[in-house]
PDB file of N, CA and C in Angstrom:
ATOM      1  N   UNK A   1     -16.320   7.722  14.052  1.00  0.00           N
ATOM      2  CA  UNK A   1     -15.106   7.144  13.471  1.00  0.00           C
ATOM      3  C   UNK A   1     -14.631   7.981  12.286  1.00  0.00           C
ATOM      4  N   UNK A   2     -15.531   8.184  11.458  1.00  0.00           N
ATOM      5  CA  UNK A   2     -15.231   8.717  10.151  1.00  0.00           C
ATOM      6  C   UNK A   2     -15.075  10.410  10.430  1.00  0.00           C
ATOM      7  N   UNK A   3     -15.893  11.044  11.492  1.00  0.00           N
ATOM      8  CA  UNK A   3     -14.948  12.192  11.839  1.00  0.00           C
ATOM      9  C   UNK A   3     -13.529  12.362  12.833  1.00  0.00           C
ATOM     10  N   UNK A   4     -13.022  11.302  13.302  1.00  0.00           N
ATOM     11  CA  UNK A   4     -11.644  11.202  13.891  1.00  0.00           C
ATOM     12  C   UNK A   4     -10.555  10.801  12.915  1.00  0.00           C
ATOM     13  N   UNK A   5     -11.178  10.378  11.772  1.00  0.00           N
ATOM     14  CA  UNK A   5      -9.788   9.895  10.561  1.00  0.00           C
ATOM     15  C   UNK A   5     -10.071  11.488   9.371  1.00  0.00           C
ATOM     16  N   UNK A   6     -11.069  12.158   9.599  1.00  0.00           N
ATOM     17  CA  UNK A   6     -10.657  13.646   9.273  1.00  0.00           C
ATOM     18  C   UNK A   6     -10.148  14.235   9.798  1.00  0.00           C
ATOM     19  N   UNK A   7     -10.456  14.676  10.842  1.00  0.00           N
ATOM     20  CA  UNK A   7      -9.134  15.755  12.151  1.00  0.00           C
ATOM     21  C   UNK A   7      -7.886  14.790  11.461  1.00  0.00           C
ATOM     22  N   UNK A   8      -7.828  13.806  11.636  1.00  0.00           N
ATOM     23  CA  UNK A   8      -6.474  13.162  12.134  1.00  0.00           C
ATOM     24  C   UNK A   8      -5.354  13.785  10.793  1.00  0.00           C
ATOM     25  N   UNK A   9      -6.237  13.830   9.490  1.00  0.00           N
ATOM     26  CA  UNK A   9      -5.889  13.835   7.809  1.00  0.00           C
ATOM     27  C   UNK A   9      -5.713  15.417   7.997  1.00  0.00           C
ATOM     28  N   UNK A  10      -6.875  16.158   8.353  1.00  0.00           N
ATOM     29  CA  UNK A  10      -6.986  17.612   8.437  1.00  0.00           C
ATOM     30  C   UNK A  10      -5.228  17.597   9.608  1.00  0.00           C
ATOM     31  N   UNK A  11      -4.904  17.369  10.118  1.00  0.00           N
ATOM     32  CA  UNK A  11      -3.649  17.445  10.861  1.00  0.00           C
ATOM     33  C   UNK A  11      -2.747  17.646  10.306  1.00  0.00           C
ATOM     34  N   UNK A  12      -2.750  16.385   9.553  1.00  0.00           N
ATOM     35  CA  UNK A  12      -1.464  15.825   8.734  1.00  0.00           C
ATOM     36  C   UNK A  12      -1.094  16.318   7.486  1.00  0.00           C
ATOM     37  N   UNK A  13      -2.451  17.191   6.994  1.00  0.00           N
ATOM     38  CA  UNK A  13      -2.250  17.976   5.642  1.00  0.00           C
ATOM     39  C   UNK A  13      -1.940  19.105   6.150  1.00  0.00           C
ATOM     40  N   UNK A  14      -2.135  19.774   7.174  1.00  0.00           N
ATOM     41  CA  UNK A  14      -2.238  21.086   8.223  1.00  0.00           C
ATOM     42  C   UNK A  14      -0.459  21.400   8.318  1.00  0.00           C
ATOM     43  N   UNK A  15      -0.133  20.172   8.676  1.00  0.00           N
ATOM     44  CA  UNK A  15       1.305  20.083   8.785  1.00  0.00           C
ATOM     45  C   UNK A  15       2.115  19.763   8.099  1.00  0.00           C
ATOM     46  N   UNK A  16       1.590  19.075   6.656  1.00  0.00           N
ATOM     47  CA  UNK A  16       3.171  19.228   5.526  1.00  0.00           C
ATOM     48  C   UNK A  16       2.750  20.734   4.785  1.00  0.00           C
ATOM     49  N   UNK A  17       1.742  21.606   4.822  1.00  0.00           N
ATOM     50  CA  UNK A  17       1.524  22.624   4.362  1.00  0.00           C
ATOM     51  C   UNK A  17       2.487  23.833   5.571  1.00  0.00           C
ATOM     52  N   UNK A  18       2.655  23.438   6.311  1.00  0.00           N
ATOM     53  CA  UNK A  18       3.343  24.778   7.435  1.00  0.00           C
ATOM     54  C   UNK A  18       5.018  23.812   7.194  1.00  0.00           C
ATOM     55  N   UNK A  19       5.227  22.987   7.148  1.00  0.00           N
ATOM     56  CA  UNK A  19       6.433  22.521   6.640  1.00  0.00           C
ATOM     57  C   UNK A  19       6.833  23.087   4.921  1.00  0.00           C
ATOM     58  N   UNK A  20       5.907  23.485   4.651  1.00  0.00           N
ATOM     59  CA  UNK A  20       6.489  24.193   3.311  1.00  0.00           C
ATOM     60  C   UNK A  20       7.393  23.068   2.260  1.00  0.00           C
ATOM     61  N   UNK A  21       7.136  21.854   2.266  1.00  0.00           N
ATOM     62  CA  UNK A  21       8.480  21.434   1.744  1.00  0.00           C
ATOM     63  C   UNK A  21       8.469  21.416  -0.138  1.00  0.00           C
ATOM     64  N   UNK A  22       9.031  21.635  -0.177  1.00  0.00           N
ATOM     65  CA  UNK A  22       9.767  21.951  -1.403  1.00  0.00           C
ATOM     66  C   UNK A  22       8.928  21.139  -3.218  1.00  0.00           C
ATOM     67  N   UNK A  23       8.582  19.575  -1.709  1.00  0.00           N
ATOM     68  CA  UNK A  23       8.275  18.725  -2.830  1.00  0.00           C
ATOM     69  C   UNK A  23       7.096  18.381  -2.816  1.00  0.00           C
ATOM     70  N   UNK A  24       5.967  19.212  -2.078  1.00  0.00           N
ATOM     71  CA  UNK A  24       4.796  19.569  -2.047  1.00  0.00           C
ATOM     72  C   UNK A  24       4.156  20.728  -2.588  1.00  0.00           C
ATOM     73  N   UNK A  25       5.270  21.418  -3.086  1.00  0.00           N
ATOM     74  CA  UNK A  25       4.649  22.803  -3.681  1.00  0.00           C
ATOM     75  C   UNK A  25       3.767  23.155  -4.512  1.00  0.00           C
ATOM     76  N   UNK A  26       3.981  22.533  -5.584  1.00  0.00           N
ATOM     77  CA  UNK A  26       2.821  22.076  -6.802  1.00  0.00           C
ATOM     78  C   UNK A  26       1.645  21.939  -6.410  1.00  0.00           C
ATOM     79  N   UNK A  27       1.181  20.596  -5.214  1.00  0.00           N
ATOM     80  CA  UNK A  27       0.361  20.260  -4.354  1.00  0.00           C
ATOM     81  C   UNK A  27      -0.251  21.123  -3.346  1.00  0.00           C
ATOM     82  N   UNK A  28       0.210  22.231  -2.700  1.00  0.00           N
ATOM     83  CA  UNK A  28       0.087  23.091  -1.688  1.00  0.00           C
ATOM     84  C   UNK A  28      -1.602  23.506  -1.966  1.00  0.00           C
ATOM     85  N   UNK A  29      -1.775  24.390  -3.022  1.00  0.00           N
ATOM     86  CA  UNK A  29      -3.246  25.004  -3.334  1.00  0.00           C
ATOM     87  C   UNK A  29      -3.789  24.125  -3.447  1.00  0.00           C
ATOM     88  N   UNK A  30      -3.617  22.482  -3.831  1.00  0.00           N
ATOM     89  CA  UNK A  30      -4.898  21.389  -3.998  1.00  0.00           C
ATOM     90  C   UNK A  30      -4.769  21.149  -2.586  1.00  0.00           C
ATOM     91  N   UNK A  31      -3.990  20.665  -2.091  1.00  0.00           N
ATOM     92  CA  UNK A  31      -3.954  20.547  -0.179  1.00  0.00           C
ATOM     93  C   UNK A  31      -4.983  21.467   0.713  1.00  0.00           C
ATOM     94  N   UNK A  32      -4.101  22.812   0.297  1.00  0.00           N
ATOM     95  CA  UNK A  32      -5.240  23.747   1.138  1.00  0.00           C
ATOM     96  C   UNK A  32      -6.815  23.204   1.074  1.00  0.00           C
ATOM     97  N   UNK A  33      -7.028  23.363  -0.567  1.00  0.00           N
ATOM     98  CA  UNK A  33      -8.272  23.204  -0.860  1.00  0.00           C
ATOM     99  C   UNK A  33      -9.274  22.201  -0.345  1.00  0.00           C
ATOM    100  N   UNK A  34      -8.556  21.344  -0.485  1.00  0.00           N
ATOM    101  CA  UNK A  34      -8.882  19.963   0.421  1.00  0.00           C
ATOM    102  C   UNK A  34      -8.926  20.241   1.640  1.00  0.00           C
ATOM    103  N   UNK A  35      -8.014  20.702   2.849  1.00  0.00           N
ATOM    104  CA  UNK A  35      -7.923  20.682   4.168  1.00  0.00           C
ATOM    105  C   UNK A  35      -9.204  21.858   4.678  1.00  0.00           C
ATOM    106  N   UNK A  36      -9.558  22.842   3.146  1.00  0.00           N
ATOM    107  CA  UNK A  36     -10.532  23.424   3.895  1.00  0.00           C
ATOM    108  C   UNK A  36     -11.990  23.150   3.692  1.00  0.00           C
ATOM    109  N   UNK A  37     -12.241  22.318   2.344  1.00  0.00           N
ATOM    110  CA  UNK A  37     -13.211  21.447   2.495  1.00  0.00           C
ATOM    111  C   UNK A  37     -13.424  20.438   3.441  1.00  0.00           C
ATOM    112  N   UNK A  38     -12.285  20.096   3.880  1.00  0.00           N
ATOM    113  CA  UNK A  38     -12.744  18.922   5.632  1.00  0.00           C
ATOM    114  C   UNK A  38     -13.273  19.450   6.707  1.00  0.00           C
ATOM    115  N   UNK A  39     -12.326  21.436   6.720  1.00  0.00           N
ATOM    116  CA  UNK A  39     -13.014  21.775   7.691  1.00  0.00           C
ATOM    117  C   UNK A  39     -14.694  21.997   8.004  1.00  0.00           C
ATOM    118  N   UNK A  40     -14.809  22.046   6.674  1.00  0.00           N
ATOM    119  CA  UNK A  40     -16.370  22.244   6.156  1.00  0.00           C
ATOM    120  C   UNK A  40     -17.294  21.859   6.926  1.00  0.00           C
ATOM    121  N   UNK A  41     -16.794  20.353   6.299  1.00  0.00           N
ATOM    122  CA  UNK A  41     -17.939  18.809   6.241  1.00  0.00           C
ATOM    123  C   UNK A  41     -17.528  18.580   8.069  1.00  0.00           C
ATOM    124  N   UNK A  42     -16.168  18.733   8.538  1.00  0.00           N
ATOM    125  CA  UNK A  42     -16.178  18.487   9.964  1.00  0.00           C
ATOM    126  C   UNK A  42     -16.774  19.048  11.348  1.00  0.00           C
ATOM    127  N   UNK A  43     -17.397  18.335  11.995  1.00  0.00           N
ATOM    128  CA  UNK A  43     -17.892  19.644  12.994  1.00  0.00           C
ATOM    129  C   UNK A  43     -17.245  19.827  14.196  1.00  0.00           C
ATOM    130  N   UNK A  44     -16.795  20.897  14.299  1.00  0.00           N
ATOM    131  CA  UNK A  44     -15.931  21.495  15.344  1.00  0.00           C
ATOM    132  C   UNK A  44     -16.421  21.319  16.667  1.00  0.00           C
ATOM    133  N   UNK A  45     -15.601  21.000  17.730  1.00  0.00           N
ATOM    134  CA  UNK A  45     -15.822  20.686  18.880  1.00  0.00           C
ATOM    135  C   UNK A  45     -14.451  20.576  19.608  1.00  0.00           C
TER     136      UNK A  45
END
């Protein structure tokens, strides 16, 4: 459970970061940072 509501977050941060928007920018490097610590802890499959 608790690794399907990461992918799902890892997605959704995946995708306002390639949306670039304007009013996430500030946020962008803490986002990344975050989306690549999930990839971390998540195990790929």
């Amino acid at each position: 459970m608790r690794t399907e509501i990461d992918l799902h977050v890892m997605q959704d941060i995946g995708a306002i970061i390639r949306a670039g928007a304007p009013a996430i920018e500030p946020l962008s490097a803490e986002l990344k940072a975050l989306l690549e610590a999930l990839r971390r802890v998540t195990p790929q499959g």
